[in-house]
N, C-alpha and C. Protein backbone atom coordinates (compact mmCIF):
# COMPACT_ATOMS: atom_id res chain seq x y z
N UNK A 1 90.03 65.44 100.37
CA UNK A 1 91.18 66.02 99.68
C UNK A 1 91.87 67.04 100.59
N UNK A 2 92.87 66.86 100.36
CA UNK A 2 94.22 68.07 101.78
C UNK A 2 93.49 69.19 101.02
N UNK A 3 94.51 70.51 102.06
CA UNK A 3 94.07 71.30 101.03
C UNK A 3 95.40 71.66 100.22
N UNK A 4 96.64 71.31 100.26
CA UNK A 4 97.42 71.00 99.77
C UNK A 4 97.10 70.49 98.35
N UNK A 5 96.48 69.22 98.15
CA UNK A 5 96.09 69.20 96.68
C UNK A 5 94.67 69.97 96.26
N UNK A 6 94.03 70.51 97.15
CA UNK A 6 92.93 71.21 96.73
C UNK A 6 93.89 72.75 96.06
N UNK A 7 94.50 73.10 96.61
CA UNK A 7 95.43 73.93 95.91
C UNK A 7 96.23 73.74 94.58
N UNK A 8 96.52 72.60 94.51
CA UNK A 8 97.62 72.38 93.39
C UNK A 8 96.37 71.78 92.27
N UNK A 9 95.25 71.30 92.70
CA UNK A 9 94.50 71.27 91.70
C UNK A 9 93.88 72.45 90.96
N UNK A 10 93.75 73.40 91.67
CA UNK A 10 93.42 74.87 91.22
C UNK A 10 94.37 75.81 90.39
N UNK A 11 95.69 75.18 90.99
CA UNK A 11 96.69 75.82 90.51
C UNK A 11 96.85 75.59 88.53
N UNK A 12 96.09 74.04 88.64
CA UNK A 12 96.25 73.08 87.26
C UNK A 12 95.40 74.01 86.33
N UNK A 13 94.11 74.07 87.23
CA UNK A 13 92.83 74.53 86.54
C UNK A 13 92.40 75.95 85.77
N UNK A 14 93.66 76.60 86.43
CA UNK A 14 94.01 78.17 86.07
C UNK A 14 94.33 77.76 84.48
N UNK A 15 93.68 78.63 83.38
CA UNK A 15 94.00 78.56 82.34
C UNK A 15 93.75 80.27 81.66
N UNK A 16 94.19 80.15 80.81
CA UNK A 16 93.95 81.97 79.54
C UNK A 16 92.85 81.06 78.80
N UNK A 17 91.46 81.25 79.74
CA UNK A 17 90.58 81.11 78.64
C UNK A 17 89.71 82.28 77.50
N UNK A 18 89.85 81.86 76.28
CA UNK A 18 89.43 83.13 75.02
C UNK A 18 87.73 82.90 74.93
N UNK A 19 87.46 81.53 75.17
CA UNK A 19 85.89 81.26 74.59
C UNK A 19 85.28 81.86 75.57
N UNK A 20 84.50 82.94 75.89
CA UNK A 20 83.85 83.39 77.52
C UNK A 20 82.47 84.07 76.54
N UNK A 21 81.45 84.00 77.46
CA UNK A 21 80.44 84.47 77.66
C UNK A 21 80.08 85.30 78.59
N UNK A 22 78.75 85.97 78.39
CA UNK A 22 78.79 86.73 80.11
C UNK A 22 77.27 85.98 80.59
N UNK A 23 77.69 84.87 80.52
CA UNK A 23 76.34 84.17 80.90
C UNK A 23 77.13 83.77 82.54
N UNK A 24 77.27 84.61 83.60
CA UNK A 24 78.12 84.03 84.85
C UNK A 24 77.06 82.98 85.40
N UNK A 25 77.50 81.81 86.20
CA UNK A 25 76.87 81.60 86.94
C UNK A 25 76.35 82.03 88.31
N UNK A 26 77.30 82.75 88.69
CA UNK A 26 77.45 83.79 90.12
C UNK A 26 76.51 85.06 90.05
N UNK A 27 76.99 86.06 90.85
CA UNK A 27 76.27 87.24 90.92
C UNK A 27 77.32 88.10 90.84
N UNK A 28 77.19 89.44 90.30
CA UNK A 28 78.33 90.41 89.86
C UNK A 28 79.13 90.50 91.51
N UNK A 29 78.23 90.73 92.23
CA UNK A 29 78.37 90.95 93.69
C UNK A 29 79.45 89.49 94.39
N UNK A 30 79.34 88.20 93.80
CA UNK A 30 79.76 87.28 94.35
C UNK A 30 81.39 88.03 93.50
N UNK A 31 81.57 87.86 92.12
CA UNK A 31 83.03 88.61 91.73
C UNK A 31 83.92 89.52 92.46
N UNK A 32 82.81 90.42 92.72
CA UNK A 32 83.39 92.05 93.79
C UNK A 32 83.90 91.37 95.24
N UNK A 33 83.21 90.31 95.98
CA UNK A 33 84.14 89.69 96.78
C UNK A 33 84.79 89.04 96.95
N UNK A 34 85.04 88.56 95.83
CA UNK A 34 86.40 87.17 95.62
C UNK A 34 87.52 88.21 95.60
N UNK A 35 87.14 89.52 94.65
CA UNK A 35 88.89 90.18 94.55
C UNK A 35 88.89 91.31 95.70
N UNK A 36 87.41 91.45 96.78
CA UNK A 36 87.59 92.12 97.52
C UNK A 36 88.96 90.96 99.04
N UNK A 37 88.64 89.93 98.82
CA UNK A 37 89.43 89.02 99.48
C UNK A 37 90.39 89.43 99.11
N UNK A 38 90.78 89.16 97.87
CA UNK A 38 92.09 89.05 97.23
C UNK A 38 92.73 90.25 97.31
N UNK A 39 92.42 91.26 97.46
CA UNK A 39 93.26 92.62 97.95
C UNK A 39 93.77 92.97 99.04
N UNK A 40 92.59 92.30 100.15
CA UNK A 40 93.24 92.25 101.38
C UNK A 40 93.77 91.21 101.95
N UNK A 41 94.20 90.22 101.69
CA UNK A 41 94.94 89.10 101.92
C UNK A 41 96.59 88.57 101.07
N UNK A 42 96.28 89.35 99.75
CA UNK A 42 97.73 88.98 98.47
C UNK A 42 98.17 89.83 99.23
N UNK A 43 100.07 89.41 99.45
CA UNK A 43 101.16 89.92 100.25
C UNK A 43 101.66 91.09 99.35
N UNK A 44 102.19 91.87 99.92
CA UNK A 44 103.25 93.21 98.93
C UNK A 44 104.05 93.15 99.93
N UNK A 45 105.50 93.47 99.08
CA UNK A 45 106.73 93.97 99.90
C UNK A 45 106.22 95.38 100.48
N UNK A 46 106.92 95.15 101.90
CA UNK A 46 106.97 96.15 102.92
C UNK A 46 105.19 96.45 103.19
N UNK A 47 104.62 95.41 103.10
CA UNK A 47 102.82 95.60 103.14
C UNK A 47 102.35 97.12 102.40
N UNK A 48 103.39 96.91 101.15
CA UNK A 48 102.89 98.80 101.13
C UNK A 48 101.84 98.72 100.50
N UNK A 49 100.89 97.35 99.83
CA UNK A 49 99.63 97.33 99.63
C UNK A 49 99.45 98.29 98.15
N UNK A 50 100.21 97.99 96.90
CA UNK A 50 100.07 99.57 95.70
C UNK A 50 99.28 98.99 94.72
N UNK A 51 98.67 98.16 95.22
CA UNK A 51 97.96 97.71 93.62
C UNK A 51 96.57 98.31 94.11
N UNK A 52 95.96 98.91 92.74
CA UNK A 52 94.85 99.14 92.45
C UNK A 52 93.76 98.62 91.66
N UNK A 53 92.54 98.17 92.10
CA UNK A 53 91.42 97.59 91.05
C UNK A 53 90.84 98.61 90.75
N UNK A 54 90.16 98.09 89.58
CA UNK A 54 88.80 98.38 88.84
C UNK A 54 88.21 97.45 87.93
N UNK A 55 86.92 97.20 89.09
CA UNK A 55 86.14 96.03 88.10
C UNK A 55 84.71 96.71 87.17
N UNK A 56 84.56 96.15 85.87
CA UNK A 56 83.84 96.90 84.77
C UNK A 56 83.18 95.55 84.90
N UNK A 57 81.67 95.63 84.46
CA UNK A 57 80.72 95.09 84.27
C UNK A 57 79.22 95.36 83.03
N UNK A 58 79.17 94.62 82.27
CA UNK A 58 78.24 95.07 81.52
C UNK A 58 78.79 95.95 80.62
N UNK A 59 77.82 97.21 80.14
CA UNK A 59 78.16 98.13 79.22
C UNK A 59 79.73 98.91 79.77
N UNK A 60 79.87 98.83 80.85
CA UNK A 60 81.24 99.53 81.52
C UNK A 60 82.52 98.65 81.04
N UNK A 61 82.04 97.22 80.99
CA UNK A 61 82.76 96.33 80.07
C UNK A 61 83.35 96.32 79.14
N UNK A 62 82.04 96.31 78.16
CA UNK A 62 82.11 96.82 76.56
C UNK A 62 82.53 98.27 76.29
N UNK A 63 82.25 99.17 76.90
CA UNK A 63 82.62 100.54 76.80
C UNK A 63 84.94 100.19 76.66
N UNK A 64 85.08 99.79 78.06
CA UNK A 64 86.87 99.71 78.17
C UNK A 64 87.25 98.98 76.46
N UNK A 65 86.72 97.75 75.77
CA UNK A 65 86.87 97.62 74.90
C UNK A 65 86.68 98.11 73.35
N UNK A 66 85.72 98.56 73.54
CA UNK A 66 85.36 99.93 72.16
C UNK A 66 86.47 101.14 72.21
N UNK A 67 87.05 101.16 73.82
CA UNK A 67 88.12 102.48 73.75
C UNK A 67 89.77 101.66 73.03
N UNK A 68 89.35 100.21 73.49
CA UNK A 68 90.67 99.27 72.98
C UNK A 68 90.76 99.61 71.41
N UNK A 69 89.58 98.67 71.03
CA UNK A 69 89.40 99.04 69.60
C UNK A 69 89.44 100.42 68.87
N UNK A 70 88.92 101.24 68.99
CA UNK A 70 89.11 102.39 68.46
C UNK A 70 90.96 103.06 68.59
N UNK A 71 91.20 102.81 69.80
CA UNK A 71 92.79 103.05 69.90
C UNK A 71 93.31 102.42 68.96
N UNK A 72 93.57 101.33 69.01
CA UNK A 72 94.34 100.31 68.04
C UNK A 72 93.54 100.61 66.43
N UNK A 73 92.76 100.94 65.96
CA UNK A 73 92.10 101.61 64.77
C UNK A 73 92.88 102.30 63.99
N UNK A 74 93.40 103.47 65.10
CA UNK A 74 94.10 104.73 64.83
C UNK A 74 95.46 104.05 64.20
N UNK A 75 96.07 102.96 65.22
CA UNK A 75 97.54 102.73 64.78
C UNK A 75 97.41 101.84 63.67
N UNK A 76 96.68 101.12 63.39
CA UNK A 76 96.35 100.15 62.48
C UNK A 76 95.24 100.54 61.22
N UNK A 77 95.50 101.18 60.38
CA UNK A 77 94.51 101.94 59.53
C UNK A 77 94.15 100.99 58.35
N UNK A 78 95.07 100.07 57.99
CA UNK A 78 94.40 98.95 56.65
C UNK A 78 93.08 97.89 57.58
N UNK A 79 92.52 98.41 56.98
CA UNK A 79 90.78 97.09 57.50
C UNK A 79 91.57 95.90 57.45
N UNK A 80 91.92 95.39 56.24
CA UNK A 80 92.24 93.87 55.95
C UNK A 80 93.25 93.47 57.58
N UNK A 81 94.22 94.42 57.77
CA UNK A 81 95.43 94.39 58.51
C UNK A 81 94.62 94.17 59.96
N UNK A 82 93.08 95.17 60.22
CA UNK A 82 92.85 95.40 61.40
C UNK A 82 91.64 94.18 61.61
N UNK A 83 91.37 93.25 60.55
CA UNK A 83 90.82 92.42 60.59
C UNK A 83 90.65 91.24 62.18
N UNK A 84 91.76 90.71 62.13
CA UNK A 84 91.99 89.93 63.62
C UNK A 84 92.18 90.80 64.68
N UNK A 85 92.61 91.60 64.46
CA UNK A 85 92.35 92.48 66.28
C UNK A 85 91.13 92.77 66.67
N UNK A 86 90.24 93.21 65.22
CA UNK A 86 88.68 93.80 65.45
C UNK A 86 87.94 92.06 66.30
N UNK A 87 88.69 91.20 65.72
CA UNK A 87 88.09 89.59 65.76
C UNK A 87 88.43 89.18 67.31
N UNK A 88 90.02 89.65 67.78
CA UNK A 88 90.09 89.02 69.05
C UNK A 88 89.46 90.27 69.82
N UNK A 89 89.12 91.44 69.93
CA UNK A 89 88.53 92.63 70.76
C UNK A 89 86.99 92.18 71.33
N UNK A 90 86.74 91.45 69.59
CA UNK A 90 84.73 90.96 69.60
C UNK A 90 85.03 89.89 70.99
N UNK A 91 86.10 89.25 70.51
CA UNK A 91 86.08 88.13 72.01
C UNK A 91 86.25 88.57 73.80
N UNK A 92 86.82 89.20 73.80
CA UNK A 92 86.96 90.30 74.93
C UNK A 92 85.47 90.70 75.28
N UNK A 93 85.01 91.28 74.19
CA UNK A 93 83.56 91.86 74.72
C UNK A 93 82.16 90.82 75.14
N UNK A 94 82.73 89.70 74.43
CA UNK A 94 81.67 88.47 74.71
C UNK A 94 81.47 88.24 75.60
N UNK A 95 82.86 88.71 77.17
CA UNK A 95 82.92 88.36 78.01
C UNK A 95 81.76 89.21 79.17
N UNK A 96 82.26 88.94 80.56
CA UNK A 96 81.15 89.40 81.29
C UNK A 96 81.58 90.65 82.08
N UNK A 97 82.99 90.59 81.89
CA UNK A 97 83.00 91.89 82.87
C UNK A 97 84.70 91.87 82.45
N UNK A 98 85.67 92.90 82.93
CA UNK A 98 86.94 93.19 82.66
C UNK A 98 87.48 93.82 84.28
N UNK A 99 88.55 93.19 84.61
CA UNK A 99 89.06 93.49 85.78
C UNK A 99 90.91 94.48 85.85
N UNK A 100 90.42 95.59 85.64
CA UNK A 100 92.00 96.36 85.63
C UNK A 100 92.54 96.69 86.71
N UNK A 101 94.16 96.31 86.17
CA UNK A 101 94.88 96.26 87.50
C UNK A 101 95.78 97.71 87.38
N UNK A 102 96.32 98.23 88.10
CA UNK A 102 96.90 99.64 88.63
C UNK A 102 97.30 99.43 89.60
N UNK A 103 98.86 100.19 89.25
CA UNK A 103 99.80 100.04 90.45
C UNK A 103 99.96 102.03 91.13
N UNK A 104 99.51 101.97 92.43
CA UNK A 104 99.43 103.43 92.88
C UNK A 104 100.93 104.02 93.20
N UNK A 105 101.18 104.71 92.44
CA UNK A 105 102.83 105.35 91.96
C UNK A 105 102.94 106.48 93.36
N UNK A 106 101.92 107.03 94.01
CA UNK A 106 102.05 107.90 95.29
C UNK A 106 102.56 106.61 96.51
N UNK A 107 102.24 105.61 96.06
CA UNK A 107 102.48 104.66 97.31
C UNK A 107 104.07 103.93 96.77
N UNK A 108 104.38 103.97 95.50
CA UNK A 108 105.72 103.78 95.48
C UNK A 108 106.79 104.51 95.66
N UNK A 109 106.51 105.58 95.03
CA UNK A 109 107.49 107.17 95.79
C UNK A 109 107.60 107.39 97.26
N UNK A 110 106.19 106.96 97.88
CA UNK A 110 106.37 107.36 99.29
C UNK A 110 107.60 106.01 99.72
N UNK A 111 107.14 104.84 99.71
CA UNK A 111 107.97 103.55 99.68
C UNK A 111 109.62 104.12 99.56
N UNK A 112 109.96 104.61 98.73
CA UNK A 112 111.57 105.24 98.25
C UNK A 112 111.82 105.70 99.21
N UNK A 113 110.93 106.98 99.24
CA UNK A 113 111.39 108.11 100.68
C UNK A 113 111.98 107.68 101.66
N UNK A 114 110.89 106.79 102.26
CA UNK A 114 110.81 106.36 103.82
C UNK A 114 112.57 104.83 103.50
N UNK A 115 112.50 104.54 102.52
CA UNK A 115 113.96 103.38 102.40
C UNK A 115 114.46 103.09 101.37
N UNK A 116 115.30 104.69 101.34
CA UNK A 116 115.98 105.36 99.89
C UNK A 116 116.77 103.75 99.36
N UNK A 117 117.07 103.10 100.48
CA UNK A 117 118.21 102.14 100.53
C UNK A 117 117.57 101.09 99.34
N UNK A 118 116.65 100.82 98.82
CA UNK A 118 115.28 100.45 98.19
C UNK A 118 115.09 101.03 97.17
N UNK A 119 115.24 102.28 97.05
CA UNK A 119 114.52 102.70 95.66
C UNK A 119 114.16 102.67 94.55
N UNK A 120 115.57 101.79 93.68
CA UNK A 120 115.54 101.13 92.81
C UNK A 120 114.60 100.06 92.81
N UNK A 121 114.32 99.26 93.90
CA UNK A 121 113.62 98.28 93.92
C UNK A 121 112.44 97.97 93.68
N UNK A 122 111.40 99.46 94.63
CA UNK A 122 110.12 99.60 94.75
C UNK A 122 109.37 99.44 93.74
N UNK A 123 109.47 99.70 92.30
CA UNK A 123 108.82 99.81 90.86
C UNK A 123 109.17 98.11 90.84
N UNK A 124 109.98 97.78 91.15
CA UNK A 124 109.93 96.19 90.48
C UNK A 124 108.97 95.66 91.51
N UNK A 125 109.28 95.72 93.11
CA UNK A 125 108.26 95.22 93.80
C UNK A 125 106.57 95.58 93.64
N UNK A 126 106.07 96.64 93.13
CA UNK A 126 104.93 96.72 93.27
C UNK A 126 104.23 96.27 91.86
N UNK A 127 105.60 95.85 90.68
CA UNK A 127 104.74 94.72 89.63
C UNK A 127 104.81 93.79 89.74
N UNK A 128 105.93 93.39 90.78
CA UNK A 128 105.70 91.78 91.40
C UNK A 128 104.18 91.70 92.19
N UNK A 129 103.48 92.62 93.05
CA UNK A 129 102.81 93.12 94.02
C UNK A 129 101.68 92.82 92.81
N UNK A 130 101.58 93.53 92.06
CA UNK A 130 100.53 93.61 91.35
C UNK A 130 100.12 91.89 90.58
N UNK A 131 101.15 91.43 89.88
CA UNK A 131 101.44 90.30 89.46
C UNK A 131 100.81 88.96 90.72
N UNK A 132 100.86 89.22 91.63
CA UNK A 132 100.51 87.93 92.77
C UNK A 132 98.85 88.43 92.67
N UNK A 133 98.28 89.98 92.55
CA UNK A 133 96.89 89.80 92.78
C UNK A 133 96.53 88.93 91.66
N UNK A 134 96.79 89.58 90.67
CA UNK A 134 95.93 88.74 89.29
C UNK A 134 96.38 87.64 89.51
N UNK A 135 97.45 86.56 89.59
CA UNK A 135 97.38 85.49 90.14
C UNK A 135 95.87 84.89 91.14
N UNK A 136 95.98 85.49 92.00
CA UNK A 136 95.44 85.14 93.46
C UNK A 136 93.61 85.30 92.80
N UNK A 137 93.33 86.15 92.05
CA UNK A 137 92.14 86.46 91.38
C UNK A 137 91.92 85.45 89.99
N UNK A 138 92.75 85.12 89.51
CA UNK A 138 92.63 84.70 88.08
C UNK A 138 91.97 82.77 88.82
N UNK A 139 93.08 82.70 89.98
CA UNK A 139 92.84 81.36 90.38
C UNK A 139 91.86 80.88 91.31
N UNK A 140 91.55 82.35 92.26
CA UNK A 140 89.81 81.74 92.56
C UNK A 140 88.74 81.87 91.40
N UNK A 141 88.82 83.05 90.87
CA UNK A 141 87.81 83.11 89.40
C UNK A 141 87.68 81.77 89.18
N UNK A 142 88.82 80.92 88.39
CA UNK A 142 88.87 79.37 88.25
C UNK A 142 88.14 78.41 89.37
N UNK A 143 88.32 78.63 90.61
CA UNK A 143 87.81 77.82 91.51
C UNK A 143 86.09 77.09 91.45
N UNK A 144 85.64 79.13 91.10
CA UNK A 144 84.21 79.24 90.57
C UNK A 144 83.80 79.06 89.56
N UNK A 145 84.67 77.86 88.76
CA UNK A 145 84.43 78.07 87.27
C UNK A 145 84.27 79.24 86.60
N UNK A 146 84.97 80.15 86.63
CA UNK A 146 85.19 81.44 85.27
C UNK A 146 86.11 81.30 85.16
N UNK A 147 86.21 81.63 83.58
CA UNK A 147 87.01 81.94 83.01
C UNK A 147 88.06 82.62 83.04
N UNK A 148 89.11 83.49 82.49
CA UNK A 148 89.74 84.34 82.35
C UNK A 148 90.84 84.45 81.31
N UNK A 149 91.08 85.25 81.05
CA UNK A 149 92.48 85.90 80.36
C UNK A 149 93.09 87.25 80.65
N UNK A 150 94.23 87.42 80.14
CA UNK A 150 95.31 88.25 80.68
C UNK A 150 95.44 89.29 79.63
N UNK A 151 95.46 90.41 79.20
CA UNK A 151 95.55 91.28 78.47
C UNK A 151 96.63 92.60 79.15
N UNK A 152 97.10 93.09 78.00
CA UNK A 152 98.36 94.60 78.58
C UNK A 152 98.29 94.93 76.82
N UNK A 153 97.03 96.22 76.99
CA UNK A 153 96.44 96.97 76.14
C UNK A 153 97.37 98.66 76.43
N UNK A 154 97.74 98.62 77.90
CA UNK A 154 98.63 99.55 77.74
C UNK A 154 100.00 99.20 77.59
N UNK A 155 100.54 100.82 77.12
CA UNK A 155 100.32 102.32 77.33
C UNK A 155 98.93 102.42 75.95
N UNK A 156 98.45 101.86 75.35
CA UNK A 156 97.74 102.74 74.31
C UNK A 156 96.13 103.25 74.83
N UNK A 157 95.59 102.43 75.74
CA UNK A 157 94.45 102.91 76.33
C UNK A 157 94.37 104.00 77.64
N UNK A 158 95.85 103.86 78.16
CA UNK A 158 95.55 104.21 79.20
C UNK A 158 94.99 105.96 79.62
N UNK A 159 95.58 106.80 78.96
CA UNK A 159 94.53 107.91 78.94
C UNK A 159 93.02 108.09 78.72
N UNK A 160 92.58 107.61 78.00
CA UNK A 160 91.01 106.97 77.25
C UNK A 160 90.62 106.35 79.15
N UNK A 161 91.49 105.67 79.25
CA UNK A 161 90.65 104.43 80.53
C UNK A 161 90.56 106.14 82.02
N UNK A 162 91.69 106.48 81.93
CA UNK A 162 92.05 107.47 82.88
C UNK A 162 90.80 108.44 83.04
N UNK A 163 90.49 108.98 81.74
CA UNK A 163 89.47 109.79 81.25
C UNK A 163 87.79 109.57 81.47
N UNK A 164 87.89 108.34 80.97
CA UNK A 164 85.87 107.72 81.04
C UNK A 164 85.99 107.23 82.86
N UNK A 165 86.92 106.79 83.21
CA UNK A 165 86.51 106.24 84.47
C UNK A 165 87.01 106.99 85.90
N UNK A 166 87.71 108.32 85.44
CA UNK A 166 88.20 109.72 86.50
C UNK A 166 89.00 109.01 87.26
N UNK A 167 90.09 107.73 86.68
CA UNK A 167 91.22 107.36 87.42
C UNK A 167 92.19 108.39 88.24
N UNK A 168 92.43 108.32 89.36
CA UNK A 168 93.08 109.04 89.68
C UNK A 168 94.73 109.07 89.33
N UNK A 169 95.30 110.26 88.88
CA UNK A 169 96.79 109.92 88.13
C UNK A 169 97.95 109.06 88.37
N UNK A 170 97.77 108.89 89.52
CA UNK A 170 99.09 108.14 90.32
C UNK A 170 98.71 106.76 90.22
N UNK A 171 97.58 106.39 89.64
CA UNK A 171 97.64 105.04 89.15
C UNK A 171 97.56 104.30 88.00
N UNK A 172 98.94 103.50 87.79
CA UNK A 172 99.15 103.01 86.60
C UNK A 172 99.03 102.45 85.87
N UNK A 173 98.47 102.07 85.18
CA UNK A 173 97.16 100.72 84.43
C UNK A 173 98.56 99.97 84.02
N UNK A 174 98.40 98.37 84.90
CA UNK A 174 99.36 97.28 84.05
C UNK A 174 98.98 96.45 83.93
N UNK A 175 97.52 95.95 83.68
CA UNK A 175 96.67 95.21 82.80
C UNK A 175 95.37 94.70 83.24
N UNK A 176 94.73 94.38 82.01
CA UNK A 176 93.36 93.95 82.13
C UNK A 176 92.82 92.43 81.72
N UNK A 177 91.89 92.10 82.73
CA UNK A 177 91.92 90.56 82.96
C UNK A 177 90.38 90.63 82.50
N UNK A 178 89.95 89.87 81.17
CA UNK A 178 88.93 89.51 81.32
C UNK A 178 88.19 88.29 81.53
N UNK A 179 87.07 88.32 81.72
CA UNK A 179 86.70 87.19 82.66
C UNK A 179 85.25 86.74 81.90
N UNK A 180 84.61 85.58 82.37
CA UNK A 180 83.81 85.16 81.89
C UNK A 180 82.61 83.94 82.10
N UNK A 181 82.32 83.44 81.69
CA UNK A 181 81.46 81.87 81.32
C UNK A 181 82.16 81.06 80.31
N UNK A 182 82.95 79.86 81.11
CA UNK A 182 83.68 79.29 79.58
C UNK A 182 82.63 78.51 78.84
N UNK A 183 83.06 78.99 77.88
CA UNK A 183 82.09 78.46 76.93
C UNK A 183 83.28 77.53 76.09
N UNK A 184 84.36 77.27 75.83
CA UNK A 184 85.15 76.24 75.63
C UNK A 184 86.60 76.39 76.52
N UNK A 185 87.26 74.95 76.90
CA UNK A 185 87.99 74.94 77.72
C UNK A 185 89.63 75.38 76.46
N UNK A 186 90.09 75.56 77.45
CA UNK A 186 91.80 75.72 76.98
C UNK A 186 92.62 74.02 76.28
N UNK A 187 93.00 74.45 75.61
CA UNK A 187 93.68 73.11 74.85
C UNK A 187 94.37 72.79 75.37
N UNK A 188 95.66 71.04 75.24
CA UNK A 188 96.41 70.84 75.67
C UNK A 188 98.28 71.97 76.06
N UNK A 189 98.49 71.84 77.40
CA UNK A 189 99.54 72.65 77.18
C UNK A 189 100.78 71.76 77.84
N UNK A 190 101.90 72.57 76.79
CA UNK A 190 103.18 71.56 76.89
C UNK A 190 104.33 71.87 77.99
N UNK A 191 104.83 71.45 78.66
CA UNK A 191 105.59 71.73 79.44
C UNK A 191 107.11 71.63 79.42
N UNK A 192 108.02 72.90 79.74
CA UNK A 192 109.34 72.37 79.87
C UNK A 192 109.89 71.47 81.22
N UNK A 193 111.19 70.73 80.60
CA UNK A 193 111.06 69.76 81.99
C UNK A 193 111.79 70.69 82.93
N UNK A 194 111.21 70.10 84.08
CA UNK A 194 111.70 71.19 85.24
C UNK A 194 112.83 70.73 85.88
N UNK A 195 113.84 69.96 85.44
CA UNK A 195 115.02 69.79 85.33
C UNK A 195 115.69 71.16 84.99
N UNK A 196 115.11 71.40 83.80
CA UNK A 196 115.98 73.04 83.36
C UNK A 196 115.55 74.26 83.96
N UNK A 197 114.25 73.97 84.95
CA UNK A 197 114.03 75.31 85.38
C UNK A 197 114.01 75.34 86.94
N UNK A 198 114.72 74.58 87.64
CA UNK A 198 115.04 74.44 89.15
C UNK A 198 115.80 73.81 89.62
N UNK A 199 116.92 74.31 90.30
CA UNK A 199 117.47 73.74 90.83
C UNK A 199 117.74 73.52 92.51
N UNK A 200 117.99 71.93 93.05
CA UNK A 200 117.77 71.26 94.75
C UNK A 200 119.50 71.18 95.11
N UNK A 201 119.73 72.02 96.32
CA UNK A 201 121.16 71.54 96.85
C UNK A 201 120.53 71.32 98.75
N UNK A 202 121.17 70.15 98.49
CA UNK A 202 121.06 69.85 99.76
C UNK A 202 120.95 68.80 100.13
């Protein structure tokens, strides 16, 4: 197989899976270097490099989600009402570990400074920036058979997350990927034709 379609088959295989376990087949340690790759290899405009990890494992796991739940508690006070969030949170925690992404706001300000000509730009580039890691992570995760899904729990956690884990301020929580053991695959998904979403001159 090229690696051309070894790619585009991976690309297929990437799914938002919900059914996860933390039964990994890997080692926590094999995870920590797939996205240790993936940090130093995913491109950023002007290499300014602003995305930030933090990978949770185990009770550090479950802990980021009990701060989910309890947040969302507060805004959501009818039980009956808080019923399915308490239901999709339990699924989150089933999983094996939670991977948060943060964009470092000292490395986008500096970015402005140095090419005022830019400034406007830099905040969009470093969630594009951020956006290609979880890509680049979500789709080797897949490679290794895990799971994953995509979560953006903030702004409501993000003080709580700032707090238990001594984030440093200048970095901005813009979401959390959890990950897993699929324990069921993703259903059929439908596609628009890509007639309407590209266009060839030439």
């Amino acid at each position: 197989m090229s690696d051309l379609n070894t790619l585009q088959n991976l690309t297929e295989k990437r799914r938002s899976i919900y059914a996860l376990s933390n039964k990994l087949s890997v080692s926590n340690e094999a995870v920590v270097k797939l996205v240790e790759h993936a940090i130093l290899h995913t491109p950023s405009a002007f290499n300014s490099q602003s995305t930030r990890v933090v990978i949770l494992f185990g009770e550090e796991h479950q802990k980021l989600w009990n701060i989910a739940e309890d947040a969302l508690r507060e805004i959501v006070s009818d039980e009956e009402n808080f019923k399915s969030t308490k239901e999709k949170i339990a699924g989150f925690k089933a999983g094996a570990g939670t991977i948060m992404f943060f964009e470092d706001q000292s490395v986008v300000r500096s970015m402005q400074e140095n090419a005022p000509l830019y400034a406007d730009k830099f905040p969009i580039w470093a969630h594009q920036t951020s956006a290609m890691h979880q890509y680049v992570i979500w789709t080797a995760l897949a490679s290794i058979d895990i799971g994953a899904n995509l979560q953006h729990y903030n702004p409501v956690i993000d003080d709580k997350v700032a707090k238990a884990w001594n984030i440093d301020k200048d970095w901005a929580l813009n979401a959390q990927m959890v990950f897993g053991a699929i324990e069921q695959l993703a259903g059929d998904k439908t596609f628009k034709p890509v007639e309407e979403r590209m266009k060839v001159f030439g």
